[in-house]
Protein backbone atom coordinates (compact mmCIF):
# COMPACT_ATOMS: atom_id res chain seq x y z
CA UNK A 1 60.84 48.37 -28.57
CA UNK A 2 58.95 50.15 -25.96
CA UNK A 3 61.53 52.42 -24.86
CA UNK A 4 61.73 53.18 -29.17
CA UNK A 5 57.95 53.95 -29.44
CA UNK A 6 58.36 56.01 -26.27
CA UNK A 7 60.76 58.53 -27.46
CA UNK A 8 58.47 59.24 -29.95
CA UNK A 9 55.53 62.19 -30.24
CA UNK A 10 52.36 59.94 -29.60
CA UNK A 11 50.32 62.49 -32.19
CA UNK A 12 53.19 60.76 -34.96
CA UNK A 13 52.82 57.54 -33.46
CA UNK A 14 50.14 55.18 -35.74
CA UNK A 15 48.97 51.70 -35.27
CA UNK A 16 47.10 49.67 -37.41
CA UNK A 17 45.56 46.75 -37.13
CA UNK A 18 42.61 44.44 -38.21
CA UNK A 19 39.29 43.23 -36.17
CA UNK A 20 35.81 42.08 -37.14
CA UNK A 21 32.66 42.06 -35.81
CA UNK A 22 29.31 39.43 -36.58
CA UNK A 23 25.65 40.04 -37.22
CA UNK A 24 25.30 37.34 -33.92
CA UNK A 25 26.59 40.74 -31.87
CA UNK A 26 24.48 41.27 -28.76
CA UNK A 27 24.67 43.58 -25.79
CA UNK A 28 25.84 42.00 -22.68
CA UNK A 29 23.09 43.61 -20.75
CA UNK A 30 19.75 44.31 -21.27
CA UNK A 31 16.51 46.00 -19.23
CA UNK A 32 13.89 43.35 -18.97
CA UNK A 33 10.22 43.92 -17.90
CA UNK A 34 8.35 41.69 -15.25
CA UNK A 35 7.58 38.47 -16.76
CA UNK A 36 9.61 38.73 -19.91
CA UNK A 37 12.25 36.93 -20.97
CA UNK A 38 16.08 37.89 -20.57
CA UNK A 39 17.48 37.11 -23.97
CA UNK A 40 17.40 38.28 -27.48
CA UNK A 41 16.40 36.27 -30.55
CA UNK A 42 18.82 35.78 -32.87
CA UNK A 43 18.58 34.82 -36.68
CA UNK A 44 22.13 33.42 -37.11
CA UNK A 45 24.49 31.28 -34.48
CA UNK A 46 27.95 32.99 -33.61
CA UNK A 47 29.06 29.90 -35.15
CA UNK A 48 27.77 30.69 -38.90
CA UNK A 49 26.78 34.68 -39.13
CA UNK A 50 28.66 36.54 -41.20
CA UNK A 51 31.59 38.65 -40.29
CA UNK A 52 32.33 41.78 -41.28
CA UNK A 53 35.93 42.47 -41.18
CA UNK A 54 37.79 46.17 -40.47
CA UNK A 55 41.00 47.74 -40.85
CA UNK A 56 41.81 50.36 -38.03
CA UNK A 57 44.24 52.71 -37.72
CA UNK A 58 44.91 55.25 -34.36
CA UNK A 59 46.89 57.67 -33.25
CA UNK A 60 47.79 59.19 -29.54
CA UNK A 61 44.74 61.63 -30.08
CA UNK A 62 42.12 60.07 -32.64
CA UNK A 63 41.11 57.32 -34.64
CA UNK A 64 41.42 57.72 -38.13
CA UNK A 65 38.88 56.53 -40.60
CA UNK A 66 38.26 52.73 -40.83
CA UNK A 67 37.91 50.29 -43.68
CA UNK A 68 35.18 48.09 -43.42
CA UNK A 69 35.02 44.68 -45.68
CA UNK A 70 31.85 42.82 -46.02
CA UNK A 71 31.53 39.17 -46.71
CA UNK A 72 30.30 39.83 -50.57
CA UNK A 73 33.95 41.84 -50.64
CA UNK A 74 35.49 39.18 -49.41
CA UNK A 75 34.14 36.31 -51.53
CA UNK A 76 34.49 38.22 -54.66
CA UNK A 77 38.32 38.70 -53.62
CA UNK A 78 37.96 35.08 -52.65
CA UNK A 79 39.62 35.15 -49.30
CA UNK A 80 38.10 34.40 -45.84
CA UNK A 81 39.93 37.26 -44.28
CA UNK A 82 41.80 40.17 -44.70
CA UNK A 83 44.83 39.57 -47.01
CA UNK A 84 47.69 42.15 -48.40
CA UNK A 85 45.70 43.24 -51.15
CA UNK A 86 43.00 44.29 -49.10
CA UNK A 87 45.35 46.10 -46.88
CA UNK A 88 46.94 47.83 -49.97
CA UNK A 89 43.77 48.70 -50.88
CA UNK A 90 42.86 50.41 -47.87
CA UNK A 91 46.07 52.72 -47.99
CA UNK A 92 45.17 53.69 -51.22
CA UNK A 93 41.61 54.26 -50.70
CA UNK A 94 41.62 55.95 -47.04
CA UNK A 95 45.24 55.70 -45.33
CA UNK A 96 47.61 57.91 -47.59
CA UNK A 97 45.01 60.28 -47.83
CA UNK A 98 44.02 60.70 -43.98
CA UNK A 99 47.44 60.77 -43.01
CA UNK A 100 48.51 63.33 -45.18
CA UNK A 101 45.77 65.44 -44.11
CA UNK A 102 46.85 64.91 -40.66
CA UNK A 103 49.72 67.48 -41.86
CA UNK A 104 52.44 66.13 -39.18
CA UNK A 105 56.00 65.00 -40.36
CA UNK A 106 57.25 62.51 -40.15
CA UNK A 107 54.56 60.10 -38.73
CA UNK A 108 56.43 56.34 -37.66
CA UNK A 109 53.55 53.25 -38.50
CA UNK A 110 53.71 50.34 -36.00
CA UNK A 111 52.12 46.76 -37.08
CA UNK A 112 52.12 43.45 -35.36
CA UNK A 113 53.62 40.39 -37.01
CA UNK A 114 50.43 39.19 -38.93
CA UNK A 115 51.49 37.91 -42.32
CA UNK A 116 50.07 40.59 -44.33
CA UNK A 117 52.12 43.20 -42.32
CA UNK A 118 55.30 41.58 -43.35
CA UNK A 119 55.61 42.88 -47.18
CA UNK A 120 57.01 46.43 -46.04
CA UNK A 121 58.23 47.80 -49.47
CA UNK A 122 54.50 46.96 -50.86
CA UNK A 123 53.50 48.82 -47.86
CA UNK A 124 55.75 51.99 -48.21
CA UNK A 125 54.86 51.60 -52.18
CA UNK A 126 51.31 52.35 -51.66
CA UNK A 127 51.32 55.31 -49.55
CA UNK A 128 53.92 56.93 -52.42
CA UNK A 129 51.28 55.84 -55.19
CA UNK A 130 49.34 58.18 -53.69
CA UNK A 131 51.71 60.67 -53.33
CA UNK A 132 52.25 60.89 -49.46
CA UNK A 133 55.10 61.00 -47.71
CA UNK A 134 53.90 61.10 -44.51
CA UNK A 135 55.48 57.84 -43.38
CA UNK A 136 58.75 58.04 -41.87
CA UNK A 137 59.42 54.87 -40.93
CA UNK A 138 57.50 51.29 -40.67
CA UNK A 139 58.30 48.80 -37.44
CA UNK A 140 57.27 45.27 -36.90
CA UNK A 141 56.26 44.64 -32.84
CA UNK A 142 58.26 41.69 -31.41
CA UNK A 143 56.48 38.21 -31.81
CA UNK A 144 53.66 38.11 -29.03
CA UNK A 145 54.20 42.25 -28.21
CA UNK A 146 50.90 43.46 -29.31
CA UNK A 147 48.91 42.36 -26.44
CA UNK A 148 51.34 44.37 -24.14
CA UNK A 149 52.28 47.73 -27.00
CA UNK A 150 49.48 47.61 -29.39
CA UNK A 151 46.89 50.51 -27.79
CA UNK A 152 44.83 48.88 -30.42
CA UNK A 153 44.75 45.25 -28.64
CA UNK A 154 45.11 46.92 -25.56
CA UNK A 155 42.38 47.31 -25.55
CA UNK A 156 41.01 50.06 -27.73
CA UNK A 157 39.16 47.29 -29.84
CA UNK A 158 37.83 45.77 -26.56
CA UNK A 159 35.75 49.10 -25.95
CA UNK A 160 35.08 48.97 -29.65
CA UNK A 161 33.24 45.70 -29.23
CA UNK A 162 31.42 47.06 -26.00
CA UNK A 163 29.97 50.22 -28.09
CA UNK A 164 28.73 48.11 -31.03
CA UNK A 165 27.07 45.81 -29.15
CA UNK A 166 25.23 48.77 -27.25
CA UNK A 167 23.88 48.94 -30.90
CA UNK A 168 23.14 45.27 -31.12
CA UNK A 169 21.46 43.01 -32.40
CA UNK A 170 22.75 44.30 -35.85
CA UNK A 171 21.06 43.76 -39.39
CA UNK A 172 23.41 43.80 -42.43
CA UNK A 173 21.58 46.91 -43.36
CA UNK A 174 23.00 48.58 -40.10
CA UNK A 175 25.53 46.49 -39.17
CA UNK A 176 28.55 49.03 -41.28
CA UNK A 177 27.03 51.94 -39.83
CA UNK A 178 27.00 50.87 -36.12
CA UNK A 179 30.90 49.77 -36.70
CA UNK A 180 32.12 53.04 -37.96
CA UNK A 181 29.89 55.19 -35.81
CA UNK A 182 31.61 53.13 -32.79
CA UNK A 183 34.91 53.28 -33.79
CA UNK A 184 34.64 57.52 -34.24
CA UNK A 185 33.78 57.63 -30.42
CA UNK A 186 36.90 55.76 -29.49
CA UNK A 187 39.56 58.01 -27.12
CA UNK A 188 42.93 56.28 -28.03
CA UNK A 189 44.97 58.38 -25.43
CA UNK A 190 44.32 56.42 -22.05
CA UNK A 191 45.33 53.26 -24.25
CA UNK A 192 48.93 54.40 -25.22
CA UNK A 193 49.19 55.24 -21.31
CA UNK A 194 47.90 51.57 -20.38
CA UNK A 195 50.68 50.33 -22.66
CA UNK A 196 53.60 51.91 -21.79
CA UNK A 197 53.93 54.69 -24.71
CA UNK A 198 54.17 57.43 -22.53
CA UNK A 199 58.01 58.86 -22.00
CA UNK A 200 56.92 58.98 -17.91
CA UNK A 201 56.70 55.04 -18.00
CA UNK A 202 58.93 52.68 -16.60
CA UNK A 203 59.63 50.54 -20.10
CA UNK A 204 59.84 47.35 -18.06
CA UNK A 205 56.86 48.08 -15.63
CA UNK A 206 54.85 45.11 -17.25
CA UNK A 207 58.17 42.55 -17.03
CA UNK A 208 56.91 39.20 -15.51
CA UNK A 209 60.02 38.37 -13.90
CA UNK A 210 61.98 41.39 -13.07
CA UNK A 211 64.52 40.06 -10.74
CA UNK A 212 65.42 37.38 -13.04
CA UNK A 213 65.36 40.05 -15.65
CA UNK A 214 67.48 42.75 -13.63
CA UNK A 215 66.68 45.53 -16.17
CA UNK A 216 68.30 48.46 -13.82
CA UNK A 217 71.17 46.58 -13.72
C-alpha cells in the first residue's frame, strides 16, 4: 500500500479521518506564580465532559475545512459517535465542495478500516450528489496501517491536541472555535514524510523484522 500511495502526487493525495476533543482539555504546562497552585480547576471529570467530535480531512499541503459535531448533534441523531450518516453529511455539506475548489484531477481519498469507511458506493454517491468529480479513486488502509500511513494518526492530530489545549481550559461557548482555529494552523507536509508517502522513501523502512521479511530479495 505504501509503495501505491507513494507513486502518487501528495497535493492529490487526501486522508480523512475522525477525532474528538473534551471540555476537560487542559494545557500540559502552565506558568505559575510564587505560592500558587500548579493546577487548573475544572468543572467536569475527563471521565463525564462532553466530547465534541470532528471529521478531518488533509492533503500533502493543507488541511481542508473540518466538521465539527457537538453532543446536542449527536443526541438528536441519537448516536454516541460519529456514524455514516454523519460522514455523508459532511461530504455534502463541506467535502465535495472543498475538494472541487481545490481544482486538481483526479484527487485518490485514503480511509482507515473504521466501520463507517466501509460503505464506498454511499461514499462515491455523495460527492456526485453534489456534483464533483474530483474523486478518482477511494482505498481502504490495511487492518492496523493507519498508525504507520495515516499522516493524520501520525501524528497530525497529536499536534492538533497540543494546539487546543494551548487554548485550554475550553467552555462550550469556545470550545468549536479553539478546534477549528487549531486545526487551520496544522502543516500536513512533514507528516506524509514521517510516514513514508514520499517517492524518496524506502517503503519498508518502518518493517519490524526485515531480515525475516527479506523485502530486497
Amino acid at each position: 500500500m505504501r509503495r501505491k500511495l507513494q507513486r502518487i502526487d501528495k497535493r492529490r493525495l487526501l486522508f480523512l479521518d475522525e477525532t474528538a476533543l473534551r471540555l476537560s482539555a487542559a494545557p500540559n504546562t502552565t506558568i505559575v506564580l510564587p505560592g500558587e497552585q500548579p493546577y487548573l480547576l475544572a468543572t467536569e471529570t475527563s471521565a463525564y465532559s462532553k466530547r465534541y467530535d470532528m471529521i478531518a480531512v488533509c492533503t500533502g499541503d493543507r488541511v481542508l475545512l473540518p466538521k465539527i459535531f457537538s453532543p446536542k448533534e449527536r443526541k438528536d441523531a441519537e448516536v454516541r459517535g460519529i456514524n455514516g450518516s454523519m460522514l455523508l453529511q459532511f461530504i455534502d455539506d463541506v467535502l465535495a465542495q472543498a475538494v472541487e475548489g481545490l481544482d486538481r484531477y483526479p484527487l485518490t481519498l485514503v480511509l482507515d478500516r473504521a466501520p463507517i469507511h466501509i460503505n464506498l458506493d454511499a461514499i462515491r454517491q455523495a460527492f456526485r450528489d453534489r456534483g464533483s468529480e474530483a474523486i478518482g479513486d477511494i482505498l481502504l488502509l490495511p487492518p492496523n496501517a493507519a498508525k504507520r500511513l495515516s499522516p493524520l494518526d501520525n501524528s497530525l492530530f497529536h499536534d492538533w491536541k497540543e494546539e487546543c489545549r494551548s487554548h485550554c481550559p475550553a467552555t462550550a461557548r469556545t470550545i468549536e472555535r479553539i478546534m477549528s482555529d487549531a486545526w487551520e494552523k496544522m502543516k500536513p507536509g512533514p507528516h506524509y514524510r514521517h510516514c513514508g508517502l514520499t517517492r524518496s522513501k524506502d517503503p519498508y523502512f518502518d518493517c519490524p523484522a526485515p531480515a525475516m521479511h527479506r523485502h530486497g530479495s
